[in-house]
Protein backbone atom coordinates (compact mmCIF):
# COMPACT_ATOMS: atom_id res chain seq x y z
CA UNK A 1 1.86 3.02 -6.65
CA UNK A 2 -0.87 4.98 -5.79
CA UNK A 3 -4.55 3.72 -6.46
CA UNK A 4 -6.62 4.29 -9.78
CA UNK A 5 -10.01 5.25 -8.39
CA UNK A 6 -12.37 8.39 -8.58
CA UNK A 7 -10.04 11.47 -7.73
CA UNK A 8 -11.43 13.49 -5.16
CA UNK A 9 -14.00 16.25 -5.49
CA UNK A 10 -12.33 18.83 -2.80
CA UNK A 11 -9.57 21.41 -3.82
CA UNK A 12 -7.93 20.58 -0.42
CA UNK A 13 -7.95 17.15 -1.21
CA UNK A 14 -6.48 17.29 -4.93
CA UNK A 15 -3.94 19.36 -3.76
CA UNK A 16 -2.99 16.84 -1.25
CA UNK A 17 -3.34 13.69 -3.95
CA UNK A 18 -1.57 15.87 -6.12
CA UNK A 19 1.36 16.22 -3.63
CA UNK A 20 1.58 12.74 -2.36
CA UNK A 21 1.66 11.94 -6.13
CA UNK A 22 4.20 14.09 -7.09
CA UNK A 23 6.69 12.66 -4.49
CA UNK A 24 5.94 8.92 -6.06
CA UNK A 25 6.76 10.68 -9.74
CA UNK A 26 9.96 11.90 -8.72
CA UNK A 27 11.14 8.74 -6.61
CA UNK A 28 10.19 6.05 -10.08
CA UNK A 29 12.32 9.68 -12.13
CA UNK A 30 15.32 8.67 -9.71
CA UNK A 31 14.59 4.83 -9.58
CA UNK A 32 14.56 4.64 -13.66
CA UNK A 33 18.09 7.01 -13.52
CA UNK A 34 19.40 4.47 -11.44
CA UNK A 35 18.49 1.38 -13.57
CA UNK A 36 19.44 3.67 -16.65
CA UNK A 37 23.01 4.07 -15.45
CA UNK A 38 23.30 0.20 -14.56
CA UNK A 39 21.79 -1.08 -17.93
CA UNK A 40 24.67 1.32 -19.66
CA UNK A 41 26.98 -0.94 -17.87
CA UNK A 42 25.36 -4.35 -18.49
CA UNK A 43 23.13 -3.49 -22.07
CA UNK A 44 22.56 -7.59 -21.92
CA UNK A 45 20.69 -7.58 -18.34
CA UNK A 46 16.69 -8.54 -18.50
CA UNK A 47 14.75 -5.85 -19.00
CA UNK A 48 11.31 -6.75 -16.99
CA UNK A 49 11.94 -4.56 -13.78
CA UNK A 50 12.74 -1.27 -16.29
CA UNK A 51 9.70 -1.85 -18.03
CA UNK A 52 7.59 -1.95 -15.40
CA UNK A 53 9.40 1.20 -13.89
CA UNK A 54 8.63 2.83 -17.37
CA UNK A 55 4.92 1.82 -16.86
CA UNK A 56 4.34 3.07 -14.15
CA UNK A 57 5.77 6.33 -14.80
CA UNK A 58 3.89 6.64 -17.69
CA UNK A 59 0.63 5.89 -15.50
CA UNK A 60 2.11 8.48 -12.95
CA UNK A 61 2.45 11.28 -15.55
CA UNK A 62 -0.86 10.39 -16.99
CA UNK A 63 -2.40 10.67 -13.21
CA UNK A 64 -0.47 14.32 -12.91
CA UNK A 65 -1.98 15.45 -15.72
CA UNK A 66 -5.38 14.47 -15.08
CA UNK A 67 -5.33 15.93 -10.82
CA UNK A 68 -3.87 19.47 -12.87
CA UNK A 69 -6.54 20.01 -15.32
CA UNK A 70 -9.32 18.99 -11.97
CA UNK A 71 -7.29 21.57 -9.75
CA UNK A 72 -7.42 24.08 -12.84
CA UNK A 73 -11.00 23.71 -13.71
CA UNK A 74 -12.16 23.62 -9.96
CA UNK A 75 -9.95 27.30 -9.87
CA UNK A 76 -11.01 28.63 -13.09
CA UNK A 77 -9.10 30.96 -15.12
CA UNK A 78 -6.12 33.73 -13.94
CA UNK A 79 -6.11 37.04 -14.65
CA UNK A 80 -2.64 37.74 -15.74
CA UNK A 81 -0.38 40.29 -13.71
């Protein structure tokens, strides 16, 4: 998983994080699908490895969030069409 330091301060450079970060969110979405789909067939297998898939999804959505609100405050507001 990514690291949990300082984002960066650069537009160019959230977008990037924000990219790199979105391809590990969808890849732990696919990896949990998976799992999902196996546990349906065996609902008496250990649970450990889903949980910490679930974890760190949860981190991942809580890292999107925070790189969109920096990328929207560094770009201020839209006028709409």
């Amino acid at each position: 998983m990514l690291g949990d330091g300082e984002l960066p301060v650069g537009l160019d450079d959230l977008c990037a994080l924000e990219r790199a970060v979105d391809k590990e969110w969808w890849w732990i979405s696919g990896a949990l699908h998976a799992v999902a789909e196996i546990r349906a067939d065996f609902p008496h297998a250990p649970t450990g490895r889903f949980r910490e898939l679930q974890a760190q999804k949860l981190s991942l959505d809580r890292k999107r969030v925070e790189i969109a609100v920096r990328i929207a405050a560094i770009m201020g507001p839209r006028k709409a069409p």
